[in-house]
PDB file of N, CA and C in Angstrom:
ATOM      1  N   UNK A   1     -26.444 -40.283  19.259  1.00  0.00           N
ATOM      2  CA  UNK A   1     -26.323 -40.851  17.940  1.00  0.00           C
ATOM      3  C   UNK A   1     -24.897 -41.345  17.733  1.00  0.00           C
ATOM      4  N   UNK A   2     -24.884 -42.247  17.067  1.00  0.00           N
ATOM      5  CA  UNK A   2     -23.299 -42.903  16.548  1.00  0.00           C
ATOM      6  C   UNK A   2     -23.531 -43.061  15.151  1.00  0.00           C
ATOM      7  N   UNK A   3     -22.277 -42.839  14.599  1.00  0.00           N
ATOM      8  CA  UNK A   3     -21.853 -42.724  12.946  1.00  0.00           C
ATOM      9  C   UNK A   3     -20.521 -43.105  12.735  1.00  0.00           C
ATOM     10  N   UNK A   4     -20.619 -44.464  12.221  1.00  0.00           N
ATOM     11  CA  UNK A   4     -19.059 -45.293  11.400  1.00  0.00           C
ATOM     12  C   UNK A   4     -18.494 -44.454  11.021  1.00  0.00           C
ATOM     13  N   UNK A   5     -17.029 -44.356  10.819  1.00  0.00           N
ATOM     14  CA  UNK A   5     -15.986 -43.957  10.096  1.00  0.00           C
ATOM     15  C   UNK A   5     -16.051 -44.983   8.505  1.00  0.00           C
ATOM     16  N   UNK A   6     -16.325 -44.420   7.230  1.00  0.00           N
ATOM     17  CA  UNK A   6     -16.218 -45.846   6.257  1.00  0.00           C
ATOM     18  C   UNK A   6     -15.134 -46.332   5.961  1.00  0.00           C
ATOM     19  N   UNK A   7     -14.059 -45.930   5.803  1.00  0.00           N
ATOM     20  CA  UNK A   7     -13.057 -46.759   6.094  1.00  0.00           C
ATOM     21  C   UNK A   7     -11.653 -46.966   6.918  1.00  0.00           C
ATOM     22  N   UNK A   8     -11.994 -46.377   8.140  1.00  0.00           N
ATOM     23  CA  UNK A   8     -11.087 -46.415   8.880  1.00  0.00           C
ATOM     24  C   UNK A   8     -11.914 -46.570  10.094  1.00  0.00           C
ATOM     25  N   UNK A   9     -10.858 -47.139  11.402  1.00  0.00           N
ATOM     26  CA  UNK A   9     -11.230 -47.497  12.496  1.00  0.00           C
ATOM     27  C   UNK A   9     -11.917 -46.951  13.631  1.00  0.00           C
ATOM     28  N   UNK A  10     -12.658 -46.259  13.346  1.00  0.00           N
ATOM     29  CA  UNK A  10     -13.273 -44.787  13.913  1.00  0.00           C
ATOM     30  C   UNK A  10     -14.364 -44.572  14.160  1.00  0.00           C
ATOM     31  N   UNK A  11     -14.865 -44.780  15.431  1.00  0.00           N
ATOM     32  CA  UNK A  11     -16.555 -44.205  15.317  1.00  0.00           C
ATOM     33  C   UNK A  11     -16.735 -42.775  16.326  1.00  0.00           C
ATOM     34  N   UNK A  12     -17.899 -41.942  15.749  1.00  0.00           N
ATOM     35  CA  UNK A  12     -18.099 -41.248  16.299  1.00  0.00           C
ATOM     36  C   UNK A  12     -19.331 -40.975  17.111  1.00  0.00           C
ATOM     37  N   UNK A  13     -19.440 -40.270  18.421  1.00  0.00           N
ATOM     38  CA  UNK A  13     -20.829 -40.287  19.328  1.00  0.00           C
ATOM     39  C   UNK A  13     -21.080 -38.967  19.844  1.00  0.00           C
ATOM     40  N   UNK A  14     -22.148 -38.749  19.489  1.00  0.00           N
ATOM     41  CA  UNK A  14     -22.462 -37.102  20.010  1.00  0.00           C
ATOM     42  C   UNK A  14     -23.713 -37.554  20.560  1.00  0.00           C
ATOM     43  N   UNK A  15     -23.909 -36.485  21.504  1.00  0.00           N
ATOM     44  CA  UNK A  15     -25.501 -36.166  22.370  1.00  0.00           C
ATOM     45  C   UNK A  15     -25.989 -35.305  23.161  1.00  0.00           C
ATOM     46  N   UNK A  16     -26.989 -34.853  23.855  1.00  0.00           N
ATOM     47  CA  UNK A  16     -27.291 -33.541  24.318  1.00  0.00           C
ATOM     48  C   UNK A  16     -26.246 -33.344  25.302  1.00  0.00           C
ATOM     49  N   UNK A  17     -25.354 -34.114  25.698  1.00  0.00           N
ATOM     50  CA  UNK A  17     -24.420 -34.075  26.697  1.00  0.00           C
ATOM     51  C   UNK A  17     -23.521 -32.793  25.953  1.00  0.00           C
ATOM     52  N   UNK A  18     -23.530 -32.052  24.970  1.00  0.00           N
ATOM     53  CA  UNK A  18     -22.671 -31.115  24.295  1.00  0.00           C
ATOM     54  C   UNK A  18     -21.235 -31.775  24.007  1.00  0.00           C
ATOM     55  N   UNK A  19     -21.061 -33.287  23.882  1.00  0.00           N
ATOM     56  CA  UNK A  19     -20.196 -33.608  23.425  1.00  0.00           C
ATOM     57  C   UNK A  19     -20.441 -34.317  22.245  1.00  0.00           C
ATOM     58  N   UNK A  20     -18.845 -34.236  21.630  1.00  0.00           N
ATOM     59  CA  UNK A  20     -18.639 -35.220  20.544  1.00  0.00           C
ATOM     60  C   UNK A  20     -17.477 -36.294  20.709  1.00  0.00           C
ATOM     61  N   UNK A  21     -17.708 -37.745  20.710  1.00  0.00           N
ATOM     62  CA  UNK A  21     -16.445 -38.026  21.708  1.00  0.00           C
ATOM     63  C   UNK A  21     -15.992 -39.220  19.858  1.00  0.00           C
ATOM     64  N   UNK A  22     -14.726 -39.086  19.736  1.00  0.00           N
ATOM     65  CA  UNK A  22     -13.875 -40.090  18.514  1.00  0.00           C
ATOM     66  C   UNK A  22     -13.638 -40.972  19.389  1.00  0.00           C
ATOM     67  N   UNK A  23     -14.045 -42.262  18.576  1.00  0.00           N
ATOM     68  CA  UNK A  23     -13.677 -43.254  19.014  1.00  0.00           C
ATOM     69  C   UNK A  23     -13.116 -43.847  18.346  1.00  0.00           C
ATOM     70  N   UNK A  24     -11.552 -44.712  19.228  1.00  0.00           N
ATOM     71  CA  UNK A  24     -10.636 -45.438  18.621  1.00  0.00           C
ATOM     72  C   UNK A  24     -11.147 -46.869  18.527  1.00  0.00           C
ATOM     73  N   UNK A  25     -11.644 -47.640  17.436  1.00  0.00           N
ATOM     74  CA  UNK A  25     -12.467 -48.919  17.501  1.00  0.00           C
ATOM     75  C   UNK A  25     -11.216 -50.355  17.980  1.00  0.00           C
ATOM     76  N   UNK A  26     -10.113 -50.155  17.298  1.00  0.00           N
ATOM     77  CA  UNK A  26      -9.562 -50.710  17.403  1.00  0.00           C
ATOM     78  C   UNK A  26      -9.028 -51.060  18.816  1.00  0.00           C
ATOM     79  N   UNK A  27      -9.049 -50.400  19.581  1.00  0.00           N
ATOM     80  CA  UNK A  27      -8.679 -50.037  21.286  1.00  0.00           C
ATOM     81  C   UNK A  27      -9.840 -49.946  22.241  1.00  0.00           C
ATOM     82  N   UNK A  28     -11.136 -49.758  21.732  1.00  0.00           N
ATOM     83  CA  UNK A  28     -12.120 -49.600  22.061  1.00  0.00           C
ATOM     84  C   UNK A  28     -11.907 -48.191  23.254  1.00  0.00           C
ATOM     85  N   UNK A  29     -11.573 -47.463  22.545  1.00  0.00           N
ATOM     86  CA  UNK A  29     -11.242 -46.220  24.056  1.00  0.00           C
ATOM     87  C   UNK A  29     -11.802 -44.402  22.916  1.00  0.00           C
ATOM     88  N   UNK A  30     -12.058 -43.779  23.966  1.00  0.00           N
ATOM     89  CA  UNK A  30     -12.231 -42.674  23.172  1.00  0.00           C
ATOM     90  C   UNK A  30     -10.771 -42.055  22.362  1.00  0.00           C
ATOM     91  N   UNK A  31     -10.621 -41.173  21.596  1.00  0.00           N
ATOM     92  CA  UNK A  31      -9.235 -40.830  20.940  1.00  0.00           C
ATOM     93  C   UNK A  31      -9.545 -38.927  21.510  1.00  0.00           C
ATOM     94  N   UNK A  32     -10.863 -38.664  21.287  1.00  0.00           N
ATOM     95  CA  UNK A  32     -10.590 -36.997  21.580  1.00  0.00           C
ATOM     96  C   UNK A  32     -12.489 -36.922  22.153  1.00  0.00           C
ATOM     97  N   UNK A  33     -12.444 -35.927  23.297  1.00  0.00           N
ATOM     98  CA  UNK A  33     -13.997 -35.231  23.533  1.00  0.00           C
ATOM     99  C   UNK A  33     -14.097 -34.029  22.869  1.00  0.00           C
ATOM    100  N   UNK A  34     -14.817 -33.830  21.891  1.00  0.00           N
ATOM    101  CA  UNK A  34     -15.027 -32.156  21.916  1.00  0.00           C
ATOM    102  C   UNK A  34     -16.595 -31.613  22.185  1.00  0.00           C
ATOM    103  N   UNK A  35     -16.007 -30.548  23.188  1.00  0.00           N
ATOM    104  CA  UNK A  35     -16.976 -30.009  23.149  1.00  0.00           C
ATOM    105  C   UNK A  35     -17.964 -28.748  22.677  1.00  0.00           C
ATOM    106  N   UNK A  36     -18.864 -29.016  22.855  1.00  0.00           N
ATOM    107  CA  UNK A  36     -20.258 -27.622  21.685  1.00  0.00           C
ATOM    108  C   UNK A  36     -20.449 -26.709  22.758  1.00  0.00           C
ATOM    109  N   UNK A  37     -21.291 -25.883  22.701  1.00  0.00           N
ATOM    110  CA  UNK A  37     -21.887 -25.000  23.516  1.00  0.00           C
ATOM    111  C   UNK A  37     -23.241 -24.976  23.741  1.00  0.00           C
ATOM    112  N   UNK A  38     -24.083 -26.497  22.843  1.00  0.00           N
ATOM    113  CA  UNK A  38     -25.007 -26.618  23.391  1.00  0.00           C
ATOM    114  C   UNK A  38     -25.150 -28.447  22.648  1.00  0.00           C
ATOM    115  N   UNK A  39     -26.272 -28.969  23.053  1.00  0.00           N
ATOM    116  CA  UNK A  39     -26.093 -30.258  22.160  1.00  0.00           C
ATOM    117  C   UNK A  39     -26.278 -30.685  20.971  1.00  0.00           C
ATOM    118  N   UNK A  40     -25.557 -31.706  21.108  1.00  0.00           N
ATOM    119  CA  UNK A  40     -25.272 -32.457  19.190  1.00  0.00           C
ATOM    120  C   UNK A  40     -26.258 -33.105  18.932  1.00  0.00           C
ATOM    121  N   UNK A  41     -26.945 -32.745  17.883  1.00  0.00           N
ATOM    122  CA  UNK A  41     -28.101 -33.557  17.664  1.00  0.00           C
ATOM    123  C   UNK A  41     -28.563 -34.485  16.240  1.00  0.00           C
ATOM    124  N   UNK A  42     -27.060 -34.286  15.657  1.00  0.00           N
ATOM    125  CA  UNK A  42     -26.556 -35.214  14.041  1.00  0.00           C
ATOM    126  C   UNK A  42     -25.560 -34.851  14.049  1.00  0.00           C
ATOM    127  N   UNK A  43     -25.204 -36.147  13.104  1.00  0.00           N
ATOM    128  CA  UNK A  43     -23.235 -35.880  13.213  1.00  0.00           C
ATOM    129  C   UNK A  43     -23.567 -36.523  12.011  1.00  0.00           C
ATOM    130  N   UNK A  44     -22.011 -36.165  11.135  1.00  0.00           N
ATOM    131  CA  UNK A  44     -21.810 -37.364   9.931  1.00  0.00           C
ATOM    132  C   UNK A  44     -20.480 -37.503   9.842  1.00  0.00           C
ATOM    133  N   UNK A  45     -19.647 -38.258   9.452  1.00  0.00           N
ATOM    134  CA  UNK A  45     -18.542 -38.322   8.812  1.00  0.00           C
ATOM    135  C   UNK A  45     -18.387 -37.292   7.049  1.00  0.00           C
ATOM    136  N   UNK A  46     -17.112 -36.652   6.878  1.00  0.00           N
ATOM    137  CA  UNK A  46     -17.229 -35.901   5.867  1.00  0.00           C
ATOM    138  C   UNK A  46     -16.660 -37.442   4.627  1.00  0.00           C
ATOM    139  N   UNK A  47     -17.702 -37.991   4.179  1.00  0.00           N
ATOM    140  CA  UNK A  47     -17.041 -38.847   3.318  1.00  0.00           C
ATOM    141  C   UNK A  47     -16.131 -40.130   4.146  1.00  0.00           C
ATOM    142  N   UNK A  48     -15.027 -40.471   3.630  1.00  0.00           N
ATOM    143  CA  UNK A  48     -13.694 -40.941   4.323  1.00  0.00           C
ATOM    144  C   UNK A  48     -12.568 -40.409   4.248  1.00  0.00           C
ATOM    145  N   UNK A  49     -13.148 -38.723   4.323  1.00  0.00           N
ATOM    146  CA  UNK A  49     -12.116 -38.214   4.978  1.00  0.00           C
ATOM    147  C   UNK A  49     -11.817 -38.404   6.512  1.00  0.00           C
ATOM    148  N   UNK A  50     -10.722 -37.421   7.212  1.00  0.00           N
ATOM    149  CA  UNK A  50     -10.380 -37.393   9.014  1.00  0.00           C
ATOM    150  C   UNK A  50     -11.607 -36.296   9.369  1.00  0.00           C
ATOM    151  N   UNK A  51     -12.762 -36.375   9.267  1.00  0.00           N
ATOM    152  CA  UNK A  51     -13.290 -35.011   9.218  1.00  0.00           C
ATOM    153  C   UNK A  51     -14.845 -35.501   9.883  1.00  0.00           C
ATOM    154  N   UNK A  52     -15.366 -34.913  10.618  1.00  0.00           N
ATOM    155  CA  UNK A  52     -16.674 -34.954  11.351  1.00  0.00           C
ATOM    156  C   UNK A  52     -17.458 -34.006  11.177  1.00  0.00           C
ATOM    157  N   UNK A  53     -18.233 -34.034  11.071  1.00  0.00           N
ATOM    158  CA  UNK A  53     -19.550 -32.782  10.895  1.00  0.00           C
ATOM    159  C   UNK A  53     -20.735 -32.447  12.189  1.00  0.00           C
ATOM    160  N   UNK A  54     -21.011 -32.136  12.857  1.00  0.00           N
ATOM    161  CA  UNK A  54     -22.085 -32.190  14.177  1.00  0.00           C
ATOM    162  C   UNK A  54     -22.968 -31.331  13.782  1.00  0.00           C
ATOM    163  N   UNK A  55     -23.821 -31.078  13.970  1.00  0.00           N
ATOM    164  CA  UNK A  55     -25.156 -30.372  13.754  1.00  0.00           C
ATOM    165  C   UNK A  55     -25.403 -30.096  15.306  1.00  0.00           C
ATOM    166  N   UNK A  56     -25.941 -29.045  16.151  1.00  0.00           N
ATOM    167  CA  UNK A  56     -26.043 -28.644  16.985  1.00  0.00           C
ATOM    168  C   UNK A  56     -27.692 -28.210  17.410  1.00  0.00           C
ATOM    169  N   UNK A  57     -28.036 -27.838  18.727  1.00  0.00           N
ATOM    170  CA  UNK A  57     -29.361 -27.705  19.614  1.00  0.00           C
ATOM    171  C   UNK A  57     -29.304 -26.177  19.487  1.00  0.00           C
ATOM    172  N   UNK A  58     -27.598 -25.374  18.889  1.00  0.00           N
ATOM    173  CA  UNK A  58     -27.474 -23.842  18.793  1.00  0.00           C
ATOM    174  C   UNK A  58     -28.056 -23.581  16.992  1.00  0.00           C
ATOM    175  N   UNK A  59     -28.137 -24.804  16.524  1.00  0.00           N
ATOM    176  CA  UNK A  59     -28.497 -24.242  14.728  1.00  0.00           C
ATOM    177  C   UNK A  59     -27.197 -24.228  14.649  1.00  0.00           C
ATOM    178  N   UNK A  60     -25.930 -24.337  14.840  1.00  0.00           N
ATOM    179  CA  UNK A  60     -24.996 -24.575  14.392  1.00  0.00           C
ATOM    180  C   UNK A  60     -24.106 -25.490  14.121  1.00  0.00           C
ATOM    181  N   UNK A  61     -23.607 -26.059  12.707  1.00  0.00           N
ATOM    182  CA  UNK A  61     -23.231 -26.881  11.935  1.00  0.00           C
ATOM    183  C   UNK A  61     -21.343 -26.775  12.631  1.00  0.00           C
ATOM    184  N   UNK A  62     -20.529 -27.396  12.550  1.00  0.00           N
ATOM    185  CA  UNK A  62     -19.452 -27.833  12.973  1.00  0.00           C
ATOM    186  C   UNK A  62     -18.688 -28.772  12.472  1.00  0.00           C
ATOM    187  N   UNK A  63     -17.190 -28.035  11.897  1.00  0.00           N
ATOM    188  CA  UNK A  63     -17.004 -29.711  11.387  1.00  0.00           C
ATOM    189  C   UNK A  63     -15.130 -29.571  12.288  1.00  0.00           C
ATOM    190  N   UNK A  64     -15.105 -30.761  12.313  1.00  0.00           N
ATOM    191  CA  UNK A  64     -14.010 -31.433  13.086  1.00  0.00           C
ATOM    192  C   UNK A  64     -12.577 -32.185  12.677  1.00  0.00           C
ATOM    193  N   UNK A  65     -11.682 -32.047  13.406  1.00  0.00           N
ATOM    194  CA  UNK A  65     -10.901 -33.011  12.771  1.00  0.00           C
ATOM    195  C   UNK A  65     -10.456 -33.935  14.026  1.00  0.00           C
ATOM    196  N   UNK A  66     -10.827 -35.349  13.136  1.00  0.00           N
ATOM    197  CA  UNK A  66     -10.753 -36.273  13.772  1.00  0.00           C
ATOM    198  C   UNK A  66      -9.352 -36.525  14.958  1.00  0.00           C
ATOM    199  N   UNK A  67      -8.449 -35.974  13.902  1.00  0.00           N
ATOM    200  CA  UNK A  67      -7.080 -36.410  14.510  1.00  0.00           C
ATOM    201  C   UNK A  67      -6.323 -35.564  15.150  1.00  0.00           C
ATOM    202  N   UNK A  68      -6.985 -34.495  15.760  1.00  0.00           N
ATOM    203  CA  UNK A  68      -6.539 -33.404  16.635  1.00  0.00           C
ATOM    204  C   UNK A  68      -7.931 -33.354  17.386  1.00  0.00           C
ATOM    205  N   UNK A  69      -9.234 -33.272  17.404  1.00  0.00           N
ATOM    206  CA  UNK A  69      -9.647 -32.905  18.366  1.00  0.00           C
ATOM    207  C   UNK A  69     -10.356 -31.652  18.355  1.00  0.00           C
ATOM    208  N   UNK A  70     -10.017 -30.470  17.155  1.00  0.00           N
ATOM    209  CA  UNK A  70     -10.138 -29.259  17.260  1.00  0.00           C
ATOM    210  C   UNK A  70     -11.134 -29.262  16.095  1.00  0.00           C
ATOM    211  N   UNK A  71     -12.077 -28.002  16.048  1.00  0.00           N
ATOM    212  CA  UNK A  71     -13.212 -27.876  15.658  1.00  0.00           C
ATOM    213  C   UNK A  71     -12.360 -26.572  14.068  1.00  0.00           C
ATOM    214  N   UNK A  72     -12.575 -27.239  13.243  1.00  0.00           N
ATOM    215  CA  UNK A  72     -11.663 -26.492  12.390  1.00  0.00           C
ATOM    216  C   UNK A  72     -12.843 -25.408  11.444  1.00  0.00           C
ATOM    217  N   UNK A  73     -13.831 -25.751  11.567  1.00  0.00           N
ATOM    218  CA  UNK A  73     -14.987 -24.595  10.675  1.00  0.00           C
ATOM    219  C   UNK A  73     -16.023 -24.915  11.949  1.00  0.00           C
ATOM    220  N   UNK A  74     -16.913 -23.984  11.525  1.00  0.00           N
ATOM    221  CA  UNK A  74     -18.637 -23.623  12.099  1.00  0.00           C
ATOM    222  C   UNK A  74     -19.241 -22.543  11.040  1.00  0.00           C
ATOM    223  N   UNK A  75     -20.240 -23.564  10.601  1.00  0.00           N
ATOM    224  CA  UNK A  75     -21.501 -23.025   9.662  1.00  0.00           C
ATOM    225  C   UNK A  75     -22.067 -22.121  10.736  1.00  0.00           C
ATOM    226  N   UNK A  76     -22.870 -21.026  10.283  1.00  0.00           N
ATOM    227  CA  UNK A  76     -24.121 -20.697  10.731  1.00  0.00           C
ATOM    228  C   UNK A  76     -25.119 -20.361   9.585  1.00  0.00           C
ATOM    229  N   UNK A  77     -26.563 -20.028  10.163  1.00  0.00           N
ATOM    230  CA  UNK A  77     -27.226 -19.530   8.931  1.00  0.00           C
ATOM    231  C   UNK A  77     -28.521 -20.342   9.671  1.00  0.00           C
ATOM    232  N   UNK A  78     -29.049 -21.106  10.309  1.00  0.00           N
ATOM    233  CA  UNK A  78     -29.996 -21.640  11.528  1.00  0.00           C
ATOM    234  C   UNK A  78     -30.482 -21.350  12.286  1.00  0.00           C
ATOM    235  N   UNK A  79     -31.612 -20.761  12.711  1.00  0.00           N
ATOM    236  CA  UNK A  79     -32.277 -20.055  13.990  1.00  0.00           C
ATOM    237  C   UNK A  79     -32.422 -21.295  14.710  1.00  0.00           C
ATOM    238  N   UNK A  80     -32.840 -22.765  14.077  1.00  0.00           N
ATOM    239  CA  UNK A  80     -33.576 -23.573  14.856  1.00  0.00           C
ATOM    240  C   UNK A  80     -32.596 -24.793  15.111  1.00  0.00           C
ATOM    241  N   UNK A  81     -33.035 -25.817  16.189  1.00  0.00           N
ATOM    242  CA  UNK A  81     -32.061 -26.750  16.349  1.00  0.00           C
ATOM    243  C   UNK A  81     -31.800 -27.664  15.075  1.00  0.00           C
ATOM    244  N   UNK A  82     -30.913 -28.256  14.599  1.00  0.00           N
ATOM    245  CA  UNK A  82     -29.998 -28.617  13.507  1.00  0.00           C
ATOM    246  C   UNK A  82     -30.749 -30.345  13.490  1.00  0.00           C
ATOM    247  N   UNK A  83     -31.821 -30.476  12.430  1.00  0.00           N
ATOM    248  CA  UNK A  83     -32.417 -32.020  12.535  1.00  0.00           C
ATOM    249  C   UNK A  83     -31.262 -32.941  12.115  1.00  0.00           C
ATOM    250  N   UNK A  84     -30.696 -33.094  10.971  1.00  0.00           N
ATOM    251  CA  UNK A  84     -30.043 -33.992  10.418  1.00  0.00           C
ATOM    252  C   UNK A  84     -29.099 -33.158   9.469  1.00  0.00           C
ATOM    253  N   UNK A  85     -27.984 -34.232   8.512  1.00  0.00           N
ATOM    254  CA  UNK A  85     -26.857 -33.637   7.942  1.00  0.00           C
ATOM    255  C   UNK A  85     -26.792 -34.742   6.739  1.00  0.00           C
ATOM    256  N   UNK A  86     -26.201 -34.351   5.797  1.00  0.00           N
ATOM    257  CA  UNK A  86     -25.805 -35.237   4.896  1.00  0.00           C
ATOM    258  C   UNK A  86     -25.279 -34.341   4.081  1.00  0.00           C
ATOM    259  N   UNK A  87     -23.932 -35.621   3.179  1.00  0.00           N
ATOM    260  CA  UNK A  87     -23.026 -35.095   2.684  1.00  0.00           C
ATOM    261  C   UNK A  87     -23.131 -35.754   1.001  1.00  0.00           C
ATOM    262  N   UNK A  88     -23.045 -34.670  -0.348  1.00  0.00           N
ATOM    263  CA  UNK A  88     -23.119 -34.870  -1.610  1.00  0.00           C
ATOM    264  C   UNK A  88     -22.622 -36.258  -1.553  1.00  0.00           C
ATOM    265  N   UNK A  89     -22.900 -37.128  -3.051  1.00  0.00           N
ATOM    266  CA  UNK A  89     -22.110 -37.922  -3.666  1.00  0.00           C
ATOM    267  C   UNK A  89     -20.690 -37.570  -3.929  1.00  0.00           C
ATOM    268  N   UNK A  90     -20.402 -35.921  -4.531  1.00  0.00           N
ATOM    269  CA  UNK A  90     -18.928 -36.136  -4.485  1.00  0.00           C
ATOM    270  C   UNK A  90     -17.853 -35.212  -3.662  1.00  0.00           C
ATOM    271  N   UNK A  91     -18.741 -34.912  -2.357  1.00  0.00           N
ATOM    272  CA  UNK A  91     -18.009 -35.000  -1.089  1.00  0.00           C
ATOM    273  C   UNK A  91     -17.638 -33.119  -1.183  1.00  0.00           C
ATOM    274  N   UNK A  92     -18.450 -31.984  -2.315  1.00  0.00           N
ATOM    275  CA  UNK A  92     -18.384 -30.955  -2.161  1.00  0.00           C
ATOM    276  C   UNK A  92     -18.975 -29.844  -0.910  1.00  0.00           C
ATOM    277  N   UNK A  93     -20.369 -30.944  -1.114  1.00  0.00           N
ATOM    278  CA  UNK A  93     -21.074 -30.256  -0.222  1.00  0.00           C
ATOM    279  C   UNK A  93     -22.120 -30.699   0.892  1.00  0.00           C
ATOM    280  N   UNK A  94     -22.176 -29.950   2.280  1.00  0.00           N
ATOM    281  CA  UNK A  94     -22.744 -30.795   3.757  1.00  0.00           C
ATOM    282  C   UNK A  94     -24.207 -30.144   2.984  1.00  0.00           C
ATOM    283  N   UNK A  95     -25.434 -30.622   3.392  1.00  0.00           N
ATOM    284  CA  UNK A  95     -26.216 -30.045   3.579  1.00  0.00           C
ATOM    285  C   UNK A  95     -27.189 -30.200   4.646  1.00  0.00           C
ATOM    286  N   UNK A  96     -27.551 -29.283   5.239  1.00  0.00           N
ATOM    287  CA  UNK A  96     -28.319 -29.359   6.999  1.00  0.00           C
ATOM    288  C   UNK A  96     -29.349 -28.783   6.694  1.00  0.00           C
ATOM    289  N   UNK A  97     -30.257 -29.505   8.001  1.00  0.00           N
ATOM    290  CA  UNK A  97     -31.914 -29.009   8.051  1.00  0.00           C
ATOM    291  C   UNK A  97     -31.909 -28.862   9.115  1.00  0.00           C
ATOM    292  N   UNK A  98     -32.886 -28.055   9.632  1.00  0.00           N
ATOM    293  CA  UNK A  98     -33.154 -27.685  11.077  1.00  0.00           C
ATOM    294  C   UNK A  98     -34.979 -27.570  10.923  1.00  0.00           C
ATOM    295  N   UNK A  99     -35.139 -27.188  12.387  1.00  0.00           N
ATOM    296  CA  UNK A  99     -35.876 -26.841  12.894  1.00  0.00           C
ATOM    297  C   UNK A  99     -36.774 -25.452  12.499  1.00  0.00           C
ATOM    298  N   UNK A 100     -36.063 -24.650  11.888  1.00  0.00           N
ATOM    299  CA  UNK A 100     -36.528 -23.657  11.488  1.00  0.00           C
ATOM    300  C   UNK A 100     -37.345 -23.961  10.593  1.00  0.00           C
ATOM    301  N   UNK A 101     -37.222 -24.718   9.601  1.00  0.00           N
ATOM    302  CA  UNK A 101     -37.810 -24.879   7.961  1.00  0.00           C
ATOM    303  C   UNK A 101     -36.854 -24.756   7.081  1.00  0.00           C
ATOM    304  N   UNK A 102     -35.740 -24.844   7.229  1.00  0.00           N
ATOM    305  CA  UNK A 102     -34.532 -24.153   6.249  1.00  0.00           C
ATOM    306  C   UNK A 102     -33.663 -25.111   5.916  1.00  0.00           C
ATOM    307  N   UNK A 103     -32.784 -25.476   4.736  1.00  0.00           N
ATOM    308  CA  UNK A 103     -32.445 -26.696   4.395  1.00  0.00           C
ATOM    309  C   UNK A 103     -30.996 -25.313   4.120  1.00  0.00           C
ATOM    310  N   UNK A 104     -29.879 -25.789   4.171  1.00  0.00           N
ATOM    311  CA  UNK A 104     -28.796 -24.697   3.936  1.00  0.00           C
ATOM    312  C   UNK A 104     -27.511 -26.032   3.337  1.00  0.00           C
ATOM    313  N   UNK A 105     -27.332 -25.445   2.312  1.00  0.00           N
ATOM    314  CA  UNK A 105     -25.864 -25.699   1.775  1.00  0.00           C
ATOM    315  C   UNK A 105     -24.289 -25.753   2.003  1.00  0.00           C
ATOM    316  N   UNK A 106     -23.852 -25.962   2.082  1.00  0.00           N
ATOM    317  CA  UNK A 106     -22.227 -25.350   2.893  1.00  0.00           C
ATOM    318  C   UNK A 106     -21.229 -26.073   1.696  1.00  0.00           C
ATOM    319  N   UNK A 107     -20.435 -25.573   1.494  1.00  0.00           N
ATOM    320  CA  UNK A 107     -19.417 -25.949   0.256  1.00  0.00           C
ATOM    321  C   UNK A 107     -18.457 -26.707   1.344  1.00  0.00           C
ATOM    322  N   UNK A 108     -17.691 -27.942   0.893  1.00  0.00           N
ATOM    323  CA  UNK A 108     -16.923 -28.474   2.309  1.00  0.00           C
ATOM    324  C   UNK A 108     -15.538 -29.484   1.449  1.00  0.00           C
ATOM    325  N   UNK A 109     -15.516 -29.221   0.165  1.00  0.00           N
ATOM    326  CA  UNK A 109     -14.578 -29.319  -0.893  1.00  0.00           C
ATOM    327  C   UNK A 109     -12.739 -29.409  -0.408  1.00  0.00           C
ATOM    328  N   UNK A 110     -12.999 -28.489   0.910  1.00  0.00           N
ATOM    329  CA  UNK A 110     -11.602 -28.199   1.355  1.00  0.00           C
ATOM    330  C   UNK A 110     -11.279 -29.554   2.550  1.00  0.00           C
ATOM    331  N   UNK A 111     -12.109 -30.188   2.389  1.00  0.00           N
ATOM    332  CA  UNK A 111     -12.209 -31.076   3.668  1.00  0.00           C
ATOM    333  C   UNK A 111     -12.315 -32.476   3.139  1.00  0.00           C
ATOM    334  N   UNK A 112     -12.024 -33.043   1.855  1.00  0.00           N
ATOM    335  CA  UNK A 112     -11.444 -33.938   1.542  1.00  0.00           C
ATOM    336  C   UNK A 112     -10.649 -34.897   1.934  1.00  0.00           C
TER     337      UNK A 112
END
């Protein structure tokens, strides 16, 4: 899957490969790989913030910073693999679905 950066030069690509790779658009080159412990199977941008979100094949939610590389939170609360992600209108809160049946909340306010 790939997901725009909205306003900055940035795209991001995750896949069962257990990576998440930033991409520098402007250079066309990757900027950072990170890797999961199992595969990415939704990603979002947090808003237009520097901030990435991955949804995982472990039920676990992940969010990122773009401009280091390093995985700065991990949700849990998912038995099942992580379907999709989406983020409020005013950028408080991720919310993820999985596989299980379970739709889960995460407050993400700090990640602005």
């Amino acid at each position: 899957m790939v997901n725009l950066h909205g306003s900055g030069p940035w795209a991001a690509t995750g896949s069962l490969d257990e990576k998440l790779i930033i991409w520098d658009l402007h250079h066309s080159v990757p900027r950072f790989s990170c890797d999961h412990e199992d595969g990415v199977t939704c990603l979002s941008w947090l808003g237009t913030s520097r901030y990435v979100a991955t949804g995982c094949a472990d039920g676990k939610v992940r969010v990122w910073d773009s401009l280091s590389g390093i995985c700065v939170k991990t949700f849990s609360g998912h038995t099942g693999i992580i379907q999709s992600l989406a983020v409020s209108a005013n950028g408080d809160f991720l919310v993820s679905v999985a596989f299980d049946g379970i739709g889960r909340v995460f407050r993400i306010s700090e990640f602005k």
